[in-house]
N, C-alpha and C. Protein backbone atom coordinates (compact mmCIF):
# COMPACT_ATOMS: atom_id res chain seq x y z
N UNK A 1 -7.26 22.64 5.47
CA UNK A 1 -8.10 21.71 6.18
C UNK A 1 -7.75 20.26 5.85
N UNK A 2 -7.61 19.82 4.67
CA UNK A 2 -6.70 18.46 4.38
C UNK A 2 -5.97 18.14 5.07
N UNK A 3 -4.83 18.84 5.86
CA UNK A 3 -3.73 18.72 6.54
C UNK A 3 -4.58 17.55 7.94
N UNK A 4 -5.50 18.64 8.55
CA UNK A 4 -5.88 17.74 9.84
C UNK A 4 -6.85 16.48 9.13
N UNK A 5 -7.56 16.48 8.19
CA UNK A 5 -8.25 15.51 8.02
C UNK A 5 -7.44 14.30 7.27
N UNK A 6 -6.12 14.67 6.97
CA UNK A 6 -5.29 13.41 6.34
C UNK A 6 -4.70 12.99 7.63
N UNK A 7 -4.47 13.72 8.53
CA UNK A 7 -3.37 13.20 9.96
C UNK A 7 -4.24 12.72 10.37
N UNK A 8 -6.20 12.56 10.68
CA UNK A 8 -7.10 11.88 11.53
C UNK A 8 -6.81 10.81 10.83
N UNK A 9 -7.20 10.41 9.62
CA UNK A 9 -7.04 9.22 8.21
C UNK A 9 -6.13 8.37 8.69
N UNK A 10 -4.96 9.10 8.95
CA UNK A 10 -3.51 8.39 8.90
C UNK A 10 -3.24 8.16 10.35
N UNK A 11 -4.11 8.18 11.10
CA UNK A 11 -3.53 7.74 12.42
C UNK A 11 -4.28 6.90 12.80
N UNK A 12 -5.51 6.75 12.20
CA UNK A 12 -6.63 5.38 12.28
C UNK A 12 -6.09 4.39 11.74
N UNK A 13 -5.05 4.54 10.52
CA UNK A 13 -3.91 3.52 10.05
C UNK A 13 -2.63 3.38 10.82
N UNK A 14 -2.81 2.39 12.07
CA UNK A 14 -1.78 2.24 12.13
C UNK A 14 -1.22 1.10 11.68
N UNK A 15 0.23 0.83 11.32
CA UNK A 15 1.00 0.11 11.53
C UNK A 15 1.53 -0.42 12.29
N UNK A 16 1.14 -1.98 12.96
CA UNK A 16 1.85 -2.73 14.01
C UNK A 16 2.76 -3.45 13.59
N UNK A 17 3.83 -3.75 13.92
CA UNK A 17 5.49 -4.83 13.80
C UNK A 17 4.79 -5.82 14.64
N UNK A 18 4.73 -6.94 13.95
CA UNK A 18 4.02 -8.58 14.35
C UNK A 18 5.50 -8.89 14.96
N UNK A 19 6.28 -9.05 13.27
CA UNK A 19 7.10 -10.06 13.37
C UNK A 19 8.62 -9.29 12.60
N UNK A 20 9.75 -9.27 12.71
CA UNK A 20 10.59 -8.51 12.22
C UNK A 20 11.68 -9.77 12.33
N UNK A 21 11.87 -10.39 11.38
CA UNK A 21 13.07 -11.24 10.85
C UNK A 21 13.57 -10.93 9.51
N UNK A 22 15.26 -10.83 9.63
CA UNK A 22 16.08 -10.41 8.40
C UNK A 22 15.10 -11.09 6.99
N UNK A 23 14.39 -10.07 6.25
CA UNK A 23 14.21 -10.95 5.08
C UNK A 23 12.39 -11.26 5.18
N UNK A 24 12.04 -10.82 6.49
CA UNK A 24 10.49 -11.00 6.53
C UNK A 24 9.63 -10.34 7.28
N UNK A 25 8.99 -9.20 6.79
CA UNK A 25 8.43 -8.17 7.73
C UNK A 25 7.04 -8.53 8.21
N UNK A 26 6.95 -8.72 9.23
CA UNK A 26 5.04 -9.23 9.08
C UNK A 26 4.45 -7.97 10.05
N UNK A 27 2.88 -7.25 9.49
CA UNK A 27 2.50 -6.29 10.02
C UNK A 27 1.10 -6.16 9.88
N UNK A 28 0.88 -5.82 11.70
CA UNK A 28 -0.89 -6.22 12.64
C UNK A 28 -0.91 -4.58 11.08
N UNK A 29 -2.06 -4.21 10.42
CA UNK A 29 -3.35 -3.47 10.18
C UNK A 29 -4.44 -3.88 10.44
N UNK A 30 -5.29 -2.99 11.56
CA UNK A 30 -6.83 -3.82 11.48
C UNK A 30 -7.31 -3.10 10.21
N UNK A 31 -7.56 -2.06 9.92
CA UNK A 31 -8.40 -2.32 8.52
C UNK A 31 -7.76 -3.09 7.17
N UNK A 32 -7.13 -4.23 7.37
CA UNK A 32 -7.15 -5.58 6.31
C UNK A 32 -8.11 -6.09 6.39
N UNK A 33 -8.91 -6.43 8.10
CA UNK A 33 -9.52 -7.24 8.34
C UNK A 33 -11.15 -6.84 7.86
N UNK A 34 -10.96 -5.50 7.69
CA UNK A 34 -12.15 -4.37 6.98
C UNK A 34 -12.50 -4.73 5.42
N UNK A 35 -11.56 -5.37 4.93
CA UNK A 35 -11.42 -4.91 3.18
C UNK A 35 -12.99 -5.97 3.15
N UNK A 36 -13.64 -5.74 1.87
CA UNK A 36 -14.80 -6.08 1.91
C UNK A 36 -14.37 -7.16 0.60
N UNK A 37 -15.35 -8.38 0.47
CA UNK A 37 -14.44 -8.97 -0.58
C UNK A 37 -14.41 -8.61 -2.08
N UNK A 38 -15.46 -7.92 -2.37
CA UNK A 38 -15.63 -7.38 -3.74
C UNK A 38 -14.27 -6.43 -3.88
N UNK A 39 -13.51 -5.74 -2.89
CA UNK A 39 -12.44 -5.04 -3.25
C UNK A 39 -11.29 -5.88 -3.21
N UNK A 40 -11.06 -6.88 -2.28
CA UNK A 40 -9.86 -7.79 -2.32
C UNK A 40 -9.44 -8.50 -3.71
N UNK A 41 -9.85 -8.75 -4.75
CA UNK A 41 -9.99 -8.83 -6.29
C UNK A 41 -8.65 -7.77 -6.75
N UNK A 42 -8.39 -6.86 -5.88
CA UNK A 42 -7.62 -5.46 -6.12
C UNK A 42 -6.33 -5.91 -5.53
N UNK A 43 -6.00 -6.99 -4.44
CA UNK A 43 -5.01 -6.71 -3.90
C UNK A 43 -3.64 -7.00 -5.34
N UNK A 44 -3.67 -7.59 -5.75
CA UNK A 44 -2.69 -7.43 -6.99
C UNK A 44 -2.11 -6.04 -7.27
N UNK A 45 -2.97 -4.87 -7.14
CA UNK A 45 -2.41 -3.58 -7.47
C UNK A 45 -1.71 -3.15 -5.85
N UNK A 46 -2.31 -3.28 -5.15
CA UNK A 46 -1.27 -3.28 -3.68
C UNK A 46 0.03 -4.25 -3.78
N UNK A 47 0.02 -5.03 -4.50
CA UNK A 47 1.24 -5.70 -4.36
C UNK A 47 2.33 -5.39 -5.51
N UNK A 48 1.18 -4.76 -6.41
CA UNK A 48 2.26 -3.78 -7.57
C UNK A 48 3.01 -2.73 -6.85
N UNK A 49 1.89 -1.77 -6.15
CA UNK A 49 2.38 -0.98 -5.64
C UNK A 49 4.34 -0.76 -4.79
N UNK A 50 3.63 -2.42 -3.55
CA UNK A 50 4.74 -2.19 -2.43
C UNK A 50 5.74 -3.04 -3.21
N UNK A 51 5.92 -3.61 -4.48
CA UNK A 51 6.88 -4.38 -4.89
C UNK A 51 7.75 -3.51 -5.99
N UNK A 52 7.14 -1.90 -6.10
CA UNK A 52 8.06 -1.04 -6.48
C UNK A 52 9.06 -0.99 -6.02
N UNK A 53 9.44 -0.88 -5.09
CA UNK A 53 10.38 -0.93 -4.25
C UNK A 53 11.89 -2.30 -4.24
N UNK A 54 12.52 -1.98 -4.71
CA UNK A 54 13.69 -2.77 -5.29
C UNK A 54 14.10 -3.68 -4.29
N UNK A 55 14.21 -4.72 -4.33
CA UNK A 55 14.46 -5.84 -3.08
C UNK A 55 13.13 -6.34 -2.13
N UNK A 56 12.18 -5.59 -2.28
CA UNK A 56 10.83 -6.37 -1.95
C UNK A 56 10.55 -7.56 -2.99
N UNK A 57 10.25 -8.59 -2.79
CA UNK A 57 10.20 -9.74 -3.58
C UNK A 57 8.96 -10.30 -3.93
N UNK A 58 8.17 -10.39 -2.10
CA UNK A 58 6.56 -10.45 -2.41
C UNK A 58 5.95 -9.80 -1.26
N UNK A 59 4.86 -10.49 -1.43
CA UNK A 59 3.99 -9.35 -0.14
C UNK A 59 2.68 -11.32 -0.22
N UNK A 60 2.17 -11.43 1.13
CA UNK A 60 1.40 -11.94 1.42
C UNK A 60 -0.09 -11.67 2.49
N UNK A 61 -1.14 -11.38 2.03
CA UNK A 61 -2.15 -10.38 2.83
C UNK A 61 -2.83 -11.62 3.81
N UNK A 62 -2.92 -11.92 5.11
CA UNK A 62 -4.14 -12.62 5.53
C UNK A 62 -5.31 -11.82 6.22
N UNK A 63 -6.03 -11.72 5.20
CA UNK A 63 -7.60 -10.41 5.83
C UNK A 63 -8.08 -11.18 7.36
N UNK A 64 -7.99 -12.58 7.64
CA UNK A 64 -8.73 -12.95 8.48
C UNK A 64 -8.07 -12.01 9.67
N UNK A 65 -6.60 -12.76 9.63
CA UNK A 65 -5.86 -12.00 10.79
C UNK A 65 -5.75 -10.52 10.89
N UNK A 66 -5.57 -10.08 9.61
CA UNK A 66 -4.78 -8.18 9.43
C UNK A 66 -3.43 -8.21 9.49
N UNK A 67 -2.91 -9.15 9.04
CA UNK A 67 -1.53 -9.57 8.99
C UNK A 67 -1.05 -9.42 7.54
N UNK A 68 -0.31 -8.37 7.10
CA UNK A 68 0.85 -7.99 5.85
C UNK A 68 1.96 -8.83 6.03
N UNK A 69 2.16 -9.67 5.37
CA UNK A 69 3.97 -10.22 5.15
C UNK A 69 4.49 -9.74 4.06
N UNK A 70 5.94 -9.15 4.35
CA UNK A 70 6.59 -8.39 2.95
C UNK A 70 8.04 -9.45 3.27
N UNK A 71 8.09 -10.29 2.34
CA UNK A 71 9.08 -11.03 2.20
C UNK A 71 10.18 -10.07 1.15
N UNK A 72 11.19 -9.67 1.40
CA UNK A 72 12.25 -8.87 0.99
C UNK A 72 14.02 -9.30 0.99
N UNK A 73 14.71 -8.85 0.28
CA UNK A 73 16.00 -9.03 0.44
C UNK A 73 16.91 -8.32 1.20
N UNK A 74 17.40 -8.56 2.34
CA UNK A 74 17.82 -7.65 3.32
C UNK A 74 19.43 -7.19 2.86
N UNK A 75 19.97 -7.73 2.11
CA UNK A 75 21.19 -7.24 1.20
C UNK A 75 20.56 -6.26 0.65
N UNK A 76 19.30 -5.89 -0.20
CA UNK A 76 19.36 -4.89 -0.89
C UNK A 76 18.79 -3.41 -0.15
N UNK A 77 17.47 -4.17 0.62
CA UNK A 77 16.98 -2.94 1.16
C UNK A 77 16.56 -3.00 2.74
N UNK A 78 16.66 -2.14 3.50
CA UNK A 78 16.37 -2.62 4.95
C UNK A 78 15.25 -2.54 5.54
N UNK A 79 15.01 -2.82 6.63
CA UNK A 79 13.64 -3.28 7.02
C UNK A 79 12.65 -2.19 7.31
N UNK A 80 13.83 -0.98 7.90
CA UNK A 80 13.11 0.56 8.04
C UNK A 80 12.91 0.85 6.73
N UNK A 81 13.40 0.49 5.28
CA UNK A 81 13.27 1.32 4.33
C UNK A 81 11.56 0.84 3.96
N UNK A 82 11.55 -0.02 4.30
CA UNK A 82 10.36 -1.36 3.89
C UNK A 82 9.43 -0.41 5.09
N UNK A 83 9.18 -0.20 6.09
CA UNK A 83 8.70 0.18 6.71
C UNK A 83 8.12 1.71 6.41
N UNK A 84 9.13 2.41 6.07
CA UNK A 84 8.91 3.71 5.72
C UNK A 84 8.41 3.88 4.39
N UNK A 85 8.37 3.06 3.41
CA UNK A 85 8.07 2.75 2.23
C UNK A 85 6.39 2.95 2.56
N UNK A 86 6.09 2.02 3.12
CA UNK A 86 4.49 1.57 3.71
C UNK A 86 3.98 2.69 4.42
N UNK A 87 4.41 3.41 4.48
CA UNK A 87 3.84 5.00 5.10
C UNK A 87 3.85 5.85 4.30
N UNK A 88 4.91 5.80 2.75
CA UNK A 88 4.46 6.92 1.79
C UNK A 88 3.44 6.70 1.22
N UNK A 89 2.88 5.05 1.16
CA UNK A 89 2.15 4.39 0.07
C UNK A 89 0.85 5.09 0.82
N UNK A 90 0.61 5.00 2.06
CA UNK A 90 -0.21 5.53 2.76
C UNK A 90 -0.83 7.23 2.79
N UNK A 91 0.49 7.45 2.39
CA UNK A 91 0.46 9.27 1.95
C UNK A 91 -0.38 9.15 1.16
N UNK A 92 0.04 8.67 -0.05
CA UNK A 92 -0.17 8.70 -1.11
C UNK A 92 -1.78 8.62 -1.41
N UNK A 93 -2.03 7.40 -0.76
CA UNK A 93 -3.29 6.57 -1.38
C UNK A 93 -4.39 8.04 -0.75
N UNK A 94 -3.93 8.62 0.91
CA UNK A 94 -4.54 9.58 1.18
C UNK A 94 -4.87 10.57 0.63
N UNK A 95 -3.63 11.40 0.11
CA UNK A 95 -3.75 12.02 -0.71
C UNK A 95 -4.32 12.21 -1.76
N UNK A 96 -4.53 10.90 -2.76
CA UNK A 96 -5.21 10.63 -3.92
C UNK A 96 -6.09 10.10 -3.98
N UNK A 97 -6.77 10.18 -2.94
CA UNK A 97 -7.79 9.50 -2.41
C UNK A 97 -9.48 9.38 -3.62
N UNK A 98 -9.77 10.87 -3.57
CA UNK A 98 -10.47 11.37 -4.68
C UNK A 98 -10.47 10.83 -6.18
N UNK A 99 -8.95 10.88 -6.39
CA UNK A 99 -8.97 10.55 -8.11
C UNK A 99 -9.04 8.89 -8.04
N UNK A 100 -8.65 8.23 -6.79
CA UNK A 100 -8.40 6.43 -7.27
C UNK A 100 -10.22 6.31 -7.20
N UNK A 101 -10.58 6.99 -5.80
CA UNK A 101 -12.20 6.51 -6.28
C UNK A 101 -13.01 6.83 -7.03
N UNK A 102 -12.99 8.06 -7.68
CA UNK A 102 -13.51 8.84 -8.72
C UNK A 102 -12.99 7.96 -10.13
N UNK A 103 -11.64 6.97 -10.38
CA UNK A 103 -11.74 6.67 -11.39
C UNK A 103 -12.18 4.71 -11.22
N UNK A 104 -12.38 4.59 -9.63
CA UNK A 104 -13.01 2.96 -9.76
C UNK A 104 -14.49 3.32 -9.80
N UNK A 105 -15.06 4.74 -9.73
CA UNK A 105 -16.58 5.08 -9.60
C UNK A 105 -17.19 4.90 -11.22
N UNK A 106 -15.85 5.04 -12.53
CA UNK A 106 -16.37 5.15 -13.73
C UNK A 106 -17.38 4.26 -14.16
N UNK A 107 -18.12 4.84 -15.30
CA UNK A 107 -19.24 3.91 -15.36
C UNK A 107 -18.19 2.95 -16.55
N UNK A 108 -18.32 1.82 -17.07
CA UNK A 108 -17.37 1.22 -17.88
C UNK A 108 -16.86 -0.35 -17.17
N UNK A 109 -15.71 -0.90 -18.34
CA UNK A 109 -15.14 -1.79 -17.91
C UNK A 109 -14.77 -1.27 -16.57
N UNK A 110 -15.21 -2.14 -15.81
CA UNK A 110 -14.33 -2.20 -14.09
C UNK A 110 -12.60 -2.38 -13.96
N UNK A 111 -12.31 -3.14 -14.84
CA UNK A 111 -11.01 -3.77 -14.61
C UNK A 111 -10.13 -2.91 -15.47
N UNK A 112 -10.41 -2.46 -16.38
CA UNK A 112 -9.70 -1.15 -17.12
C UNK A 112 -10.03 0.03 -16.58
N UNK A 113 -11.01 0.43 -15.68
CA UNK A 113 -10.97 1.81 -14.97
C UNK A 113 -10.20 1.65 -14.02
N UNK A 114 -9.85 0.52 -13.27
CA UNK A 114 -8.70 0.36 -11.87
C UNK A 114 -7.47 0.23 -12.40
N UNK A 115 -7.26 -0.66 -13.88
CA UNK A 115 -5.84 -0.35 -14.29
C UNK A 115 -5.59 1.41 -14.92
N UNK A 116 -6.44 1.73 -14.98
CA UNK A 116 -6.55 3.05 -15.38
C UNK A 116 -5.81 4.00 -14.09
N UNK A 117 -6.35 3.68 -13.40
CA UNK A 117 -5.90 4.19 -12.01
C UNK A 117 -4.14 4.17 -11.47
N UNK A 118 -4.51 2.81 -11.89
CA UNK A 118 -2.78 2.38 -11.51
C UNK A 118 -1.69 2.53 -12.21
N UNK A 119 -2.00 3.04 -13.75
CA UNK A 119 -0.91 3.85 -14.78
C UNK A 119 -1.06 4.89 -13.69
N UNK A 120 -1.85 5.79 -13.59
CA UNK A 120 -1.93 7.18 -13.17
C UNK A 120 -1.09 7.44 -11.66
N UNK A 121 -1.38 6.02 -10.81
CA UNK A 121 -0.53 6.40 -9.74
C UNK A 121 0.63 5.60 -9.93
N UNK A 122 0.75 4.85 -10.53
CA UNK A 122 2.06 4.53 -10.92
C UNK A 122 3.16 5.28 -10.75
N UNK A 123 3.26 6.50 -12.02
CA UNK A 123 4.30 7.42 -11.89
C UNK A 123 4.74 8.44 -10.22
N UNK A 124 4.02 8.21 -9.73
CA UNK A 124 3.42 9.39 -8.70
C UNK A 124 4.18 8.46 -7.80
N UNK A 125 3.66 6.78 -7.73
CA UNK A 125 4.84 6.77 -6.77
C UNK A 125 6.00 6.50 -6.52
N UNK A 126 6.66 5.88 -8.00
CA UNK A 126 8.01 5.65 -8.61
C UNK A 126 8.90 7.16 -8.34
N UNK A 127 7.84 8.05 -8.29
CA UNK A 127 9.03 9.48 -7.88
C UNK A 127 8.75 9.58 -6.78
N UNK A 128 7.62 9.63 -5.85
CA UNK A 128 7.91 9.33 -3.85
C UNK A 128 9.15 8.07 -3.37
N UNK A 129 9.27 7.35 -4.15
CA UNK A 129 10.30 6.04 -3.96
C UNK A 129 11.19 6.49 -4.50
N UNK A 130 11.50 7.43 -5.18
CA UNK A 130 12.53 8.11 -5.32
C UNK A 130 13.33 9.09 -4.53
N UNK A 131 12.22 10.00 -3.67
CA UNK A 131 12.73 10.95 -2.51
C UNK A 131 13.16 9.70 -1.30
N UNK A 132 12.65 8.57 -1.36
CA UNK A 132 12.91 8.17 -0.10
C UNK A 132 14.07 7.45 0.62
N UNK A 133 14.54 7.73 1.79
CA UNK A 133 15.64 7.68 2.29
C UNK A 133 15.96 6.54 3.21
């Protein structure tokens, strides 16, 4: 049953191509424009996340618009890899959906239960960025 309820999840996420220049990916998500501000405090670990990725350099969020900029090095990695990258992260977060909120639900320091989180998915996605092609 996961199967269809991660493909409903994941198709309410889409990914729109704004802007596609060598070196600068910019991308429409309407739920950016969703993030509530008590969670935006977090985007630092989203930018840990997509800056796994070797030749991503930075990432810039504007919630007003729903506009992602992933400023990257197009010598190292290409724009589909950058693209396809942003769809495992999406797996992922789906997938693990349970344990990231179950461990920002802890009762405790706030800011050590979310870095708590982000050791834990850390590894998880350094080896998905590893299968990826």
């Amino acid at each position: 049953m996961l199967g269809i309820k991660k493909q409903f999840i994941k198709n309410m996420i889409k990914l729109e191509v704004v802007s596609n220049t060598p070196g600068k990916l910019q991308i429409y998500v309407a739920q950016i424009k969703k993030v509530e501000d008590e969670y935006k405090r977090y985007e630092t670990y989203a930018q840990k996340a997509i800056t796994l990725m070797p030749g991503i350099n930075n990432i810039d969020v504007d919630y007003d618009k729903g506009i992602l900029t992933i400023n990257y090095d197009p010598n190292q990695v290409s724009v589909q890899k950058v693209y396809n990258w942003l769809q495992v992260m999406i797996d992922v977060g789906i997938d693990y959906y349970d344990d990231i909120k179950a461990g920002w639900d802890m009762q405790g320091n706030e800011g050590e239960n979310v870095e708590k989180v982000w050791q834990k998915m850390r590894p998880v996605l350094l080896a998905q960025l590893g299968k990826l092609k």
